[in-house]
N, C-alpha and C. Protein backbone atom coordinates (compact mmCIF):
# COMPACT_ATOMS: atom_id res chain seq x y z
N UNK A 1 -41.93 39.38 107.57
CA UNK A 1 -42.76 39.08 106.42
C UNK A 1 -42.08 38.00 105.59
N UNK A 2 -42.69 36.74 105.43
CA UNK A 2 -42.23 35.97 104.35
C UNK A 2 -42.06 36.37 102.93
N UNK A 3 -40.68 35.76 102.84
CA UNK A 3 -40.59 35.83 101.32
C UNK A 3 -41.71 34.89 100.39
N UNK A 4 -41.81 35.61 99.25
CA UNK A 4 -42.61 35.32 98.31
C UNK A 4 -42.08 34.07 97.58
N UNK A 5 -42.77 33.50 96.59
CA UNK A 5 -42.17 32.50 95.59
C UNK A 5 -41.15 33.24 94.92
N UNK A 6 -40.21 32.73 94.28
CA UNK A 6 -39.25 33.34 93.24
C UNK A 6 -40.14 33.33 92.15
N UNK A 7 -39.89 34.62 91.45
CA UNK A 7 -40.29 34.77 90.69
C UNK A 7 -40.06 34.24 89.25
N UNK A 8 -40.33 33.24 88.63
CA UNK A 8 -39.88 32.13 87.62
C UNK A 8 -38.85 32.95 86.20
N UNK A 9 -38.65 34.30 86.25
CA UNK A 9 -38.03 35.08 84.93
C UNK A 9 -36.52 35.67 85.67
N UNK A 10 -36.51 35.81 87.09
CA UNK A 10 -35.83 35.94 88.08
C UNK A 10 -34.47 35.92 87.34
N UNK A 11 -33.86 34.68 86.73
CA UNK A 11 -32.69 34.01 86.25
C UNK A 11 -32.94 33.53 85.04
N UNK A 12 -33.63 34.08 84.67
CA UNK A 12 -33.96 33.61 83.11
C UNK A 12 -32.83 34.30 81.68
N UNK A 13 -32.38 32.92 81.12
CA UNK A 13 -31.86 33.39 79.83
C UNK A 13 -32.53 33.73 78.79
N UNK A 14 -31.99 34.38 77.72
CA UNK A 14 -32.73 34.56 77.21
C UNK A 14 -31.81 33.66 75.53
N UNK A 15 -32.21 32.23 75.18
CA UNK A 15 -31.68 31.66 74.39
C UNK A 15 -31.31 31.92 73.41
N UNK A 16 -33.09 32.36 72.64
CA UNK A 16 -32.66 32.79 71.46
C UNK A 16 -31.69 34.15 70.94
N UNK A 17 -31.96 35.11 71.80
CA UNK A 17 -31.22 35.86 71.49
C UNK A 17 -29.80 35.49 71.52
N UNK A 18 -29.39 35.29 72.36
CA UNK A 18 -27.47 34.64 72.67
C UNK A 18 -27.08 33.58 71.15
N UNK A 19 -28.23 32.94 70.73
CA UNK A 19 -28.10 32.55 69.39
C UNK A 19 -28.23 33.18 68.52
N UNK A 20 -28.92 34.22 68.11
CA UNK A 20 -29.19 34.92 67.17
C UNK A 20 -27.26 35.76 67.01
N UNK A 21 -27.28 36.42 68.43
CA UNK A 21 -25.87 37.14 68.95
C UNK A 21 -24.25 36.22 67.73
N UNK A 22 -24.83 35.27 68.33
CA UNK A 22 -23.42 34.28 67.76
C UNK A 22 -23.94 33.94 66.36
N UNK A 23 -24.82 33.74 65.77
CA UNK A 23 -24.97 33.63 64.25
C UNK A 23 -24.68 35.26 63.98
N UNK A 24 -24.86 36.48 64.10
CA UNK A 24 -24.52 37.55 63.82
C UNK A 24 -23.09 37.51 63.70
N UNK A 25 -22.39 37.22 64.85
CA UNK A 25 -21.09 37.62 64.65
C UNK A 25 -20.23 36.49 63.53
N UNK A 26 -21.17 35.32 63.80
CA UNK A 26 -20.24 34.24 63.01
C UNK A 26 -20.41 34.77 61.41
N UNK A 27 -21.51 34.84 61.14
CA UNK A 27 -21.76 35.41 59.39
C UNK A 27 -20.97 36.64 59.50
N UNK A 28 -21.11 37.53 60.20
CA UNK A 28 -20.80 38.92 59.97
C UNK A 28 -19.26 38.94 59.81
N UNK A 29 -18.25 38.45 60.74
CA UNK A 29 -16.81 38.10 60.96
C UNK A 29 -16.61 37.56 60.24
N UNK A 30 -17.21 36.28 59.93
CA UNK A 30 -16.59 34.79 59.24
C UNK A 30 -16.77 34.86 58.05
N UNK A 31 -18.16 35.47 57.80
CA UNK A 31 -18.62 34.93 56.07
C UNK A 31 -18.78 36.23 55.44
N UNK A 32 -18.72 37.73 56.32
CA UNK A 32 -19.19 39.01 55.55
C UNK A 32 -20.37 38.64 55.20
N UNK A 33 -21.27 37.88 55.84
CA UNK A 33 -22.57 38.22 55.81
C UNK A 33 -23.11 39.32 56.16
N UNK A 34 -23.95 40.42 55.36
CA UNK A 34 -24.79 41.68 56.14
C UNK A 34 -26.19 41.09 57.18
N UNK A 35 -26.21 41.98 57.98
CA UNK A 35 -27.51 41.04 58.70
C UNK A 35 -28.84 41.31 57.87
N UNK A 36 -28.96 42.08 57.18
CA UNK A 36 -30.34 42.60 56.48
C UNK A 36 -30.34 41.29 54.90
N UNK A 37 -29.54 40.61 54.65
CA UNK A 37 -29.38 39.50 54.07
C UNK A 37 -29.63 38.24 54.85
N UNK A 38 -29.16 38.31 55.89
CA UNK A 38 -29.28 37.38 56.89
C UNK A 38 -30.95 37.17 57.14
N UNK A 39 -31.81 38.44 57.48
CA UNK A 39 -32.65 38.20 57.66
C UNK A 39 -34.15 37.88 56.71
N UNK A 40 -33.42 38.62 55.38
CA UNK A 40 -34.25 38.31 54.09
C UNK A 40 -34.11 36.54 54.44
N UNK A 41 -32.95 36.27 54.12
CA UNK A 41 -32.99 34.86 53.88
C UNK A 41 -33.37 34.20 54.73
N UNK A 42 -33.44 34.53 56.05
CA UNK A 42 -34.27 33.80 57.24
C UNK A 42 -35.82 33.71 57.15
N UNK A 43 -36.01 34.54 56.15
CA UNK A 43 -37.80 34.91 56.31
C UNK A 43 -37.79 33.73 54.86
N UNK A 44 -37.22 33.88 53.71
CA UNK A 44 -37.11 32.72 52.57
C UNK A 44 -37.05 31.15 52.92
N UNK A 45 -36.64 31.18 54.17
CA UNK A 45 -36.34 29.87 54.55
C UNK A 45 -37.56 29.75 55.18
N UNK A 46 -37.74 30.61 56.31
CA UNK A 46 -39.03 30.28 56.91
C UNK A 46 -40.41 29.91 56.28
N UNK A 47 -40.23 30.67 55.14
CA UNK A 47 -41.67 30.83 54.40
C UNK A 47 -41.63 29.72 53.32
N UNK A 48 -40.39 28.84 52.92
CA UNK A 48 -40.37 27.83 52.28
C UNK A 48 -40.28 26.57 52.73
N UNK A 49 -40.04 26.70 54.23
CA UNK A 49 -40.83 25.43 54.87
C UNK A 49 -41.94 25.16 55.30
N UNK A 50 -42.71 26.95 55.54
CA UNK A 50 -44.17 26.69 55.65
C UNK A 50 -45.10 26.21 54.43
N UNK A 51 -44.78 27.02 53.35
CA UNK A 51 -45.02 26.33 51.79
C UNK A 51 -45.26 24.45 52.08
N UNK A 52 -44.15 24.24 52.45
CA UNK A 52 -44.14 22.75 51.53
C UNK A 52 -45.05 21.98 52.83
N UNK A 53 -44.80 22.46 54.31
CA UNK A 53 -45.71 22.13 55.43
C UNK A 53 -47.15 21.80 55.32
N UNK A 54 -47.87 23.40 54.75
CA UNK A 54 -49.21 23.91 54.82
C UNK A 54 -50.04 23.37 53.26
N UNK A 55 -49.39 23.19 52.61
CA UNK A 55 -49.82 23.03 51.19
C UNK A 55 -51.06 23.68 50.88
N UNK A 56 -51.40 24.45 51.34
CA UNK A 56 -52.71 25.39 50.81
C UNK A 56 -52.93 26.59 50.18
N UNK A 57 -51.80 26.49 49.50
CA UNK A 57 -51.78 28.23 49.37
C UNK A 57 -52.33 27.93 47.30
N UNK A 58 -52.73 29.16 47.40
CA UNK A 58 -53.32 29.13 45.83
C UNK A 58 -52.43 29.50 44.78
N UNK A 59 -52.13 29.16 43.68
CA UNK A 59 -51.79 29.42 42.14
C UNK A 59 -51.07 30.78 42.58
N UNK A 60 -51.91 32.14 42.93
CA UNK A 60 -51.71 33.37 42.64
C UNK A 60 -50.78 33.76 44.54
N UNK A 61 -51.34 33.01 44.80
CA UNK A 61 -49.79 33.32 46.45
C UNK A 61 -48.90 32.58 46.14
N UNK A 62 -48.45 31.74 45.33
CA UNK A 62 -47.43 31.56 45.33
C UNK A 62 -46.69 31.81 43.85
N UNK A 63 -47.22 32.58 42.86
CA UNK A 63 -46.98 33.27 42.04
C UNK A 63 -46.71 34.36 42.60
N UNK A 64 -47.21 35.12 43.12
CA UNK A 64 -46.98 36.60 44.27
C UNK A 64 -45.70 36.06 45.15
N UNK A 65 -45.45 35.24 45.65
CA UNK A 65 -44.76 34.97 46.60
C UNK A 65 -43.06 34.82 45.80
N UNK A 66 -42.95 34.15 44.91
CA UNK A 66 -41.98 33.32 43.81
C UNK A 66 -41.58 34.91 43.10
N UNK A 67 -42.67 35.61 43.03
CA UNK A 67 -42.09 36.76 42.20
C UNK A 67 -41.14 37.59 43.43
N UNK A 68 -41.63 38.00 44.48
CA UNK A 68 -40.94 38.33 45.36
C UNK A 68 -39.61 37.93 46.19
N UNK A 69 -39.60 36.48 45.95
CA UNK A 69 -38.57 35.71 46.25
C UNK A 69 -37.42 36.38 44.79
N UNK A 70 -38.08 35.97 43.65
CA UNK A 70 -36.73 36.02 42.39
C UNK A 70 -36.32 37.86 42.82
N UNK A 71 -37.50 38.94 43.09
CA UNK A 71 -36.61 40.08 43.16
C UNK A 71 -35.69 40.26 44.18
N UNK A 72 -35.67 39.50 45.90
CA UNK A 72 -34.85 39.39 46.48
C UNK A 72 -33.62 38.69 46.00
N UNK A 73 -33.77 37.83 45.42
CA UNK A 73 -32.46 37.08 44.97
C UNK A 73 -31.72 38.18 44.09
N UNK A 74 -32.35 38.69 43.16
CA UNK A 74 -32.04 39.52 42.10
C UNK A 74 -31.22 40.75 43.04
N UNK A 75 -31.66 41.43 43.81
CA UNK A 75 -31.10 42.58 45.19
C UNK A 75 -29.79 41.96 45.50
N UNK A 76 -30.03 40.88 45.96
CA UNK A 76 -28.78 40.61 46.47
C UNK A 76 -27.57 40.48 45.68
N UNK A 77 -28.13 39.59 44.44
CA UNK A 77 -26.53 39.43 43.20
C UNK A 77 -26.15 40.95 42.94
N UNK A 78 -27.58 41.49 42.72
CA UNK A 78 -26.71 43.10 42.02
C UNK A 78 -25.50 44.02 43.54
N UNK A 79 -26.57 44.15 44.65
CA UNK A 79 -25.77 44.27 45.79
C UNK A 79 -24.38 43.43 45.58
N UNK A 80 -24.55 42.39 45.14
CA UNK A 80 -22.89 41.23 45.83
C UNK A 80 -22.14 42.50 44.27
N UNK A 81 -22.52 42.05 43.38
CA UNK A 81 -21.80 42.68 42.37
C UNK A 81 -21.23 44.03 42.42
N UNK A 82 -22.38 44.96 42.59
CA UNK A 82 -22.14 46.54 43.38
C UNK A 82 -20.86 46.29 44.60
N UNK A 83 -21.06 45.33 45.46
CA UNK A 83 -19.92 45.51 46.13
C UNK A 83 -18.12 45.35 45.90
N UNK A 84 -18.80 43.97 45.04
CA UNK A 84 -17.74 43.35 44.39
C UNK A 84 -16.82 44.99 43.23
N UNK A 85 -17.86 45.38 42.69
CA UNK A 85 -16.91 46.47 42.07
C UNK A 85 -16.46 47.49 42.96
N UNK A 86 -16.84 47.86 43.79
CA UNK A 86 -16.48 48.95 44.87
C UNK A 86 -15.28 48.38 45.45
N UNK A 87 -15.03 47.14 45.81
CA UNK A 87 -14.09 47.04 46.43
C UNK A 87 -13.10 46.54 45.35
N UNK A 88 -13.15 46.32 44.19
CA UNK A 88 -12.27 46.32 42.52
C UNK A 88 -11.79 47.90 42.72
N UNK A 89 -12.78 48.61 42.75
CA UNK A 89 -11.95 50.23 42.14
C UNK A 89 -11.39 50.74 43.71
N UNK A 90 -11.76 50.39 44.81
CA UNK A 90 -10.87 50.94 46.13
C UNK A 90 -9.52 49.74 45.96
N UNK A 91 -9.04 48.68 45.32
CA UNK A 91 -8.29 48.04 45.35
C UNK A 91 -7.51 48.47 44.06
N UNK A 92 -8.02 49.35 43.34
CA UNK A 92 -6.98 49.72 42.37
C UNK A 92 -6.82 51.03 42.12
N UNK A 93 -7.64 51.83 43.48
CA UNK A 93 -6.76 53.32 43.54
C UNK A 93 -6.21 53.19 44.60
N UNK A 94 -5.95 52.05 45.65
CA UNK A 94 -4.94 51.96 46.53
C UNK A 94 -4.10 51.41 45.79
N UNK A 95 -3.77 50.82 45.39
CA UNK A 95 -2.90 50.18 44.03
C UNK A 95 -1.78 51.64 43.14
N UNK A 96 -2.97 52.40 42.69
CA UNK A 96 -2.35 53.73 42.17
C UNK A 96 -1.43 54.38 43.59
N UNK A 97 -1.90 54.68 44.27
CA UNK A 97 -1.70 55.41 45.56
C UNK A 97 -0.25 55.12 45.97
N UNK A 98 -0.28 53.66 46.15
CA UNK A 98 0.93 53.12 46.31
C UNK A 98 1.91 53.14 45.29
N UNK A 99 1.59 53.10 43.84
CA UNK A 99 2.46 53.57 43.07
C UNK A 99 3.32 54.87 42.91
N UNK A 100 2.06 55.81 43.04
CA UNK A 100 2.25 57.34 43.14
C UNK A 100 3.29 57.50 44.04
N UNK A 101 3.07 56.84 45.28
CA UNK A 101 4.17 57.07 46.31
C UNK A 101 5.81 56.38 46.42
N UNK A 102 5.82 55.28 45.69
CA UNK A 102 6.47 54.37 45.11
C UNK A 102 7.48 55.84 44.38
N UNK A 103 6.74 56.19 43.45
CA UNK A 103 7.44 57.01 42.22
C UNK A 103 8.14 58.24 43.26
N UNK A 104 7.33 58.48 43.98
CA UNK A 104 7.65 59.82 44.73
C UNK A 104 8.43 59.88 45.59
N UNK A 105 9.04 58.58 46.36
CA UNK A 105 10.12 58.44 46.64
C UNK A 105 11.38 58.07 45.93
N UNK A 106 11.28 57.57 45.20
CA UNK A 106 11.94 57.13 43.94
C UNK A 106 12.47 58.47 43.33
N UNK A 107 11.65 60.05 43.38
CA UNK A 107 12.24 60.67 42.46
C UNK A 107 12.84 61.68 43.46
N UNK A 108 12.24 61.80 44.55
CA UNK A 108 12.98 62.27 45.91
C UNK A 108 14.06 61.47 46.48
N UNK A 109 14.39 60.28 46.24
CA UNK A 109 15.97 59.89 46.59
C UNK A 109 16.97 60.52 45.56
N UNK A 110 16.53 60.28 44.00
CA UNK A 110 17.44 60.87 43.45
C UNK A 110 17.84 62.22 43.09
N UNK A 111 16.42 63.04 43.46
CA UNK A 111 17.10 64.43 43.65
C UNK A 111 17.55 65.27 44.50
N UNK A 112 17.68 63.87 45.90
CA UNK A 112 18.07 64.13 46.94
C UNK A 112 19.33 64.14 47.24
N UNK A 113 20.39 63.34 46.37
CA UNK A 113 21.56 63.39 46.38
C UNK A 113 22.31 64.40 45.83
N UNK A 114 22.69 65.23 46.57
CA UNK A 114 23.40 66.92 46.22
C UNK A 114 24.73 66.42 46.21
N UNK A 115 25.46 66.81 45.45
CA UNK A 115 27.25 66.85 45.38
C UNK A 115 27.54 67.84 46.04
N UNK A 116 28.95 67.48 46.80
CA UNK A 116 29.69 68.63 47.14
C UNK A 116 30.15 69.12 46.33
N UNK A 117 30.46 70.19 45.37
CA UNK A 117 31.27 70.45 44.59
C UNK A 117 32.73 70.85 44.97
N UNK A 118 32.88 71.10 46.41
CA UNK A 118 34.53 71.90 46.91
C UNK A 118 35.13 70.68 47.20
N UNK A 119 34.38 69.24 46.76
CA UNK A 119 35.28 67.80 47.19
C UNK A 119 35.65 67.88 45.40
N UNK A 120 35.27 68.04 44.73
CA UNK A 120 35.42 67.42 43.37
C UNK A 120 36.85 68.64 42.71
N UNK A 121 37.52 67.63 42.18
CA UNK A 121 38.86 68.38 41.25
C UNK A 121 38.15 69.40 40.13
N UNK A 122 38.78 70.49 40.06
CA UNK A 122 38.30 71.31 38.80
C UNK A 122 38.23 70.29 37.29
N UNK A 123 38.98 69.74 37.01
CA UNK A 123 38.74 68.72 35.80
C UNK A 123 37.86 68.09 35.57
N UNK A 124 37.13 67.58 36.61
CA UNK A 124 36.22 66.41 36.81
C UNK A 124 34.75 67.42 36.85
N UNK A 125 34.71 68.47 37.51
CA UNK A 125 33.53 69.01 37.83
C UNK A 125 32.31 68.83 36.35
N UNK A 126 32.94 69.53 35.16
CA UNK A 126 32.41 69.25 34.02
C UNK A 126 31.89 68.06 34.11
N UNK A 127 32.45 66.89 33.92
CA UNK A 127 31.98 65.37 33.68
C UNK A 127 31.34 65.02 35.06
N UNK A 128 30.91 65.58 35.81
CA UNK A 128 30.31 65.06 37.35
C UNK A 128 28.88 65.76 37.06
N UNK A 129 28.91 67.40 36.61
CA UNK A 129 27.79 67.71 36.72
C UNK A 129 27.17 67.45 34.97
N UNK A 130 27.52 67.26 34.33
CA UNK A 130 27.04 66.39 32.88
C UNK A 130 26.29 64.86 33.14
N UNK A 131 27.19 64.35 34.14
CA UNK A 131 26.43 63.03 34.80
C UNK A 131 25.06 63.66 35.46
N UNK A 132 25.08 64.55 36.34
CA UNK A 132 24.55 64.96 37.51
C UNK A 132 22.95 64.75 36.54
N UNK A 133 22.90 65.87 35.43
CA UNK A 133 21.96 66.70 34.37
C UNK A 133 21.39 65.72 34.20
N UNK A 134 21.80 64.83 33.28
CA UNK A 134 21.83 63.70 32.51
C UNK A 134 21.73 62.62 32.84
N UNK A 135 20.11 61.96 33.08
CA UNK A 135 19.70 60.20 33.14
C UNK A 135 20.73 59.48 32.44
N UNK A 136 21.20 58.50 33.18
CA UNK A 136 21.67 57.23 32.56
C UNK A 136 21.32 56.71 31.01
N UNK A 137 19.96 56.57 31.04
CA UNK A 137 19.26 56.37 29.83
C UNK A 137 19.47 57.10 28.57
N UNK A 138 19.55 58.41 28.99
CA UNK A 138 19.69 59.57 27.96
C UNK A 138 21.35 59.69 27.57
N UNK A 139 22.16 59.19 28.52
CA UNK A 139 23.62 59.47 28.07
C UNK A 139 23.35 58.15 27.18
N UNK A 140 23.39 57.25 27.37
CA UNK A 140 23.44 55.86 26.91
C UNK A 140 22.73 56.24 25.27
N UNK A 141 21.85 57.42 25.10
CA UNK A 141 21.21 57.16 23.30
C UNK A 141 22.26 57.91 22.77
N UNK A 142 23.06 58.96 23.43
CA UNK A 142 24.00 60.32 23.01
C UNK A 142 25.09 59.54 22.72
N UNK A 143 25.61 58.20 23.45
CA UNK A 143 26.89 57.78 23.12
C UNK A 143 26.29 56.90 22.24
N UNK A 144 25.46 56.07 22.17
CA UNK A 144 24.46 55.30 20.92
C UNK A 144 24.98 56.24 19.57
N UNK A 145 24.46 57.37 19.70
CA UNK A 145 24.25 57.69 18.41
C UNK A 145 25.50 58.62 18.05
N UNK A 146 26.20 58.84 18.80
CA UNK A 146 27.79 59.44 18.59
C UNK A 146 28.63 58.07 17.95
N UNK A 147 28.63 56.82 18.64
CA UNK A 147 29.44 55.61 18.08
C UNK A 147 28.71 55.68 16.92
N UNK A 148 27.37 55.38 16.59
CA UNK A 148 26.71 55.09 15.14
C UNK A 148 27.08 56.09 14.20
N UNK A 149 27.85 57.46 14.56
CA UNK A 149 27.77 58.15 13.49
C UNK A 149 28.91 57.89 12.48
N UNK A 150 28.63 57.94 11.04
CA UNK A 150 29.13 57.59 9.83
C UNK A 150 30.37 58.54 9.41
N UNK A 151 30.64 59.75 9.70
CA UNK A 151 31.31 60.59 9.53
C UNK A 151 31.69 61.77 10.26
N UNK A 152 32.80 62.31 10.13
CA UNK A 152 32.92 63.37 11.26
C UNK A 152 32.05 64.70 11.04
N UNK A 153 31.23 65.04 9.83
CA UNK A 153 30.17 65.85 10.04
C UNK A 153 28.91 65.43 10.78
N UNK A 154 28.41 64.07 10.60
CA UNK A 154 27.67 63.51 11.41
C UNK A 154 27.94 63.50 12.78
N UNK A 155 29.11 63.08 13.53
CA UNK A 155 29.30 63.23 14.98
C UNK A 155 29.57 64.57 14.99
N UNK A 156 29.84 65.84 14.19
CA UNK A 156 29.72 67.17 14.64
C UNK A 156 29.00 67.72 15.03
N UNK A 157 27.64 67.26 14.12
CA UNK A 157 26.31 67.83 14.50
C UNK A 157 25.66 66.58 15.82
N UNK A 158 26.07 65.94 16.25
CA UNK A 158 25.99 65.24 17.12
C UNK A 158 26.17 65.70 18.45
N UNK A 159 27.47 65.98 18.34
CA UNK A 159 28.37 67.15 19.24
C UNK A 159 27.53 68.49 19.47
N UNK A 160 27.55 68.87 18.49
CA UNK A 160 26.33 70.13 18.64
C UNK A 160 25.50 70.01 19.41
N UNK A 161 24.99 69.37 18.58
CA UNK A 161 23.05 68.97 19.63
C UNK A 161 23.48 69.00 21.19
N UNK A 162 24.01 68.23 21.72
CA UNK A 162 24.54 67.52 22.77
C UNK A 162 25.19 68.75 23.69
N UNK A 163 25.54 69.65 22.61
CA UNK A 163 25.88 71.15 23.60
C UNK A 163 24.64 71.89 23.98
N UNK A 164 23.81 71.99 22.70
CA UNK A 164 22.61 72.36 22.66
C UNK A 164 21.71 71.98 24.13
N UNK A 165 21.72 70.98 23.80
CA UNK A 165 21.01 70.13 25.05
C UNK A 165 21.43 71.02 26.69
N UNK A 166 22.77 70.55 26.61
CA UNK A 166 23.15 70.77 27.79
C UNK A 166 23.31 72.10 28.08
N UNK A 167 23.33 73.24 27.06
CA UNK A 167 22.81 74.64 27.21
C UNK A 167 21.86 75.28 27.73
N UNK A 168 20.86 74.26 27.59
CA UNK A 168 19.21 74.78 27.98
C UNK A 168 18.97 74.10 29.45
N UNK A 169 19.61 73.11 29.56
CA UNK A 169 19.37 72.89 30.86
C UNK A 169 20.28 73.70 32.07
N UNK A 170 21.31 73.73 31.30
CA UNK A 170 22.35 74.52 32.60
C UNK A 170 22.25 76.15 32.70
N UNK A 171 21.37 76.80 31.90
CA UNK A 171 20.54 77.93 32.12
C UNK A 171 19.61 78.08 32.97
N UNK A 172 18.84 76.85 32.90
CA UNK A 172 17.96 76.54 33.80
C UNK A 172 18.28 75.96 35.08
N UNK A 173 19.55 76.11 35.19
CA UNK A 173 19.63 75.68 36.89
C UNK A 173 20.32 76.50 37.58
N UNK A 174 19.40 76.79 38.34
CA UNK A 174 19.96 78.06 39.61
C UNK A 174 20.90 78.00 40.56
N UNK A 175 21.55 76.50 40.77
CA UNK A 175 22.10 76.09 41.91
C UNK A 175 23.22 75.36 40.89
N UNK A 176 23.43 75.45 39.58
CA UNK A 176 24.98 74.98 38.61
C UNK A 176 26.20 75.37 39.55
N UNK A 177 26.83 74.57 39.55
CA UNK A 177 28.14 75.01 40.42
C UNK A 177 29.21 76.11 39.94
N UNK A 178 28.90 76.23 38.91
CA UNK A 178 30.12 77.29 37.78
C UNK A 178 29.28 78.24 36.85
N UNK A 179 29.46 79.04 36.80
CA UNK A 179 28.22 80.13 35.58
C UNK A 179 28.43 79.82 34.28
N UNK A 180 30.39 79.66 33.73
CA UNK A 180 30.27 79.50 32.51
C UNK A 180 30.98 78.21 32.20
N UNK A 181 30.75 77.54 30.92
CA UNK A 181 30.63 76.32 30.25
C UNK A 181 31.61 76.49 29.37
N UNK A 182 33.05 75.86 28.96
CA UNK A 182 33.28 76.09 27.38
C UNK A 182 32.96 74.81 26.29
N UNK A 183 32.40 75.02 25.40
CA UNK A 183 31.39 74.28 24.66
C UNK A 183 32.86 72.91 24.29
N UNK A 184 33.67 73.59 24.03
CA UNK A 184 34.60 72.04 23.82
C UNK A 184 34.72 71.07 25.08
N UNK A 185 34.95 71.65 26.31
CA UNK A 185 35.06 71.11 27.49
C UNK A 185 33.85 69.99 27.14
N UNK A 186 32.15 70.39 26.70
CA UNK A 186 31.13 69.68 26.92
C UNK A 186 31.36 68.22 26.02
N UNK A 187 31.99 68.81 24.91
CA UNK A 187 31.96 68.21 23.66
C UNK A 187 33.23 66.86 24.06
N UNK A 188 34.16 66.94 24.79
CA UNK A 188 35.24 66.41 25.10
C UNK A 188 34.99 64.98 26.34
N UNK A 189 33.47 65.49 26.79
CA UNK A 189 32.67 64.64 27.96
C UNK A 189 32.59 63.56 26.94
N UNK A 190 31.12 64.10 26.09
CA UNK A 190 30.82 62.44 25.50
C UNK A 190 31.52 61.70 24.55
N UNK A 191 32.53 62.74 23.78
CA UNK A 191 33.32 61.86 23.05
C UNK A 191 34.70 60.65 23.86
N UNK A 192 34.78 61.03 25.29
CA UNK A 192 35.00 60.44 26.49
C UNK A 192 34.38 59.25 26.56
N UNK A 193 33.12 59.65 27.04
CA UNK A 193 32.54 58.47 27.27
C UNK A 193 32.03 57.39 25.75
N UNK A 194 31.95 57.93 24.71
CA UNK A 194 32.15 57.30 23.58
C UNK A 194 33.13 56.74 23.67
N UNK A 195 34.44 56.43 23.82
CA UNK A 195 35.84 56.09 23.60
C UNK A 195 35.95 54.71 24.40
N UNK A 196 35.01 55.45 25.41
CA UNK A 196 34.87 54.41 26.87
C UNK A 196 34.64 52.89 26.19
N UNK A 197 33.35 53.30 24.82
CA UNK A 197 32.23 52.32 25.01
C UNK A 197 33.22 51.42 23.88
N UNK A 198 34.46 51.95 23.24
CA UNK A 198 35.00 51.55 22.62
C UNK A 198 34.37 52.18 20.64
N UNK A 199 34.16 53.29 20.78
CA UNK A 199 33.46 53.35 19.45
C UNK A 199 33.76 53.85 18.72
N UNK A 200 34.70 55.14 19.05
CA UNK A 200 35.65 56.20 18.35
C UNK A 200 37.00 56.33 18.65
């Protein structure tokens, strides 16, 4: 039996689509074009070259038409804007996020560093775990305001406080290397490190 004619669709491309394909990906990849924008504006284009083509259209179709055009335009800015803030507030609670975690390692390195205490001399233990308690920052206002004081009742009650202080915290810690404290020992730290700073 003879073969037939080929059938003319046999090998057929299909153009437009493979174009349509590559304008999709090029807007979509390239420009963050959505395709449902893509295609509003394909029908705006289309319908504004038939406009200026056909010239027949009346007063009230293209009043109807112009109104429909400004609410698409209008969709889209509020859409661009709506997006534009969505991706403002996901860019500044990843922002937080990363801070949060920032801090959280930050406060897990430093309360990660445990002393041995059976390396440290009995003398020193006092002034190691007074450091230990005690931010940098916070020793730094105690010797501040121990050098600033005017008289030795003023740095007494200075002294005080400063026992005070370190009373309530070393109650509060379950893992203190020693149970008891003698309040001069404490008192003998910062006027130490006062001496250091050159002040007394």
């Amino acid at each position: 039996m003879a073969a037939g004619r080929p059938r003319s669709y046999e090998k057929r491309v299909n153009v437009t689509t493979n174009i349509e394909g590559d304008l999709y990906y090029f807007g979509k990849d390239r420009l963050g074009i959505p395709a449902r924008e893509a295609i509003t504006l394909g029908y705006i284009g289309r319908i504004d070259s038939e406009i200026t083509v056909q010239k027949n259209f009346t007063t009230e179709e293209l009043d109807r038409y112009f109104e429909i055009r400004n609410r698409i335009v209008k969709d889209l800015v509020l859409e661009k804007e709506q997006d534009e803030e969505t991706i403002r507030r996901v860019s500044n609670l990843a922002d937080d996020i990363r801070d949060e975690r920032r801090q959280l390692t930050l406060k897990s390195e430093s309360t990660s560093t445990t002393i041995d205490w059976n390396t440290i001399p009995e003398e020193q233990k006092i002034r190691a775990y007074i450091q230990q308690i005690f931010e940098p920052d916070e020793r730094g206002i105690w010797i501040r305001d121990l050098v600033r004081a005017s008289d030795d009742d003023d740095r007494e009650a200075i002294l005080a406080d400063f026992v005070k202080e370190f009373a309530g915290r070393f109650t509060q810690d379950r893992e203190r290397p020693f149970s008891k404290v003698d309040a001069g020992d404490i008192k003998r730290v910062l006027i130490a490190w006062a001496e250091a700073e050159g002040g007394i």
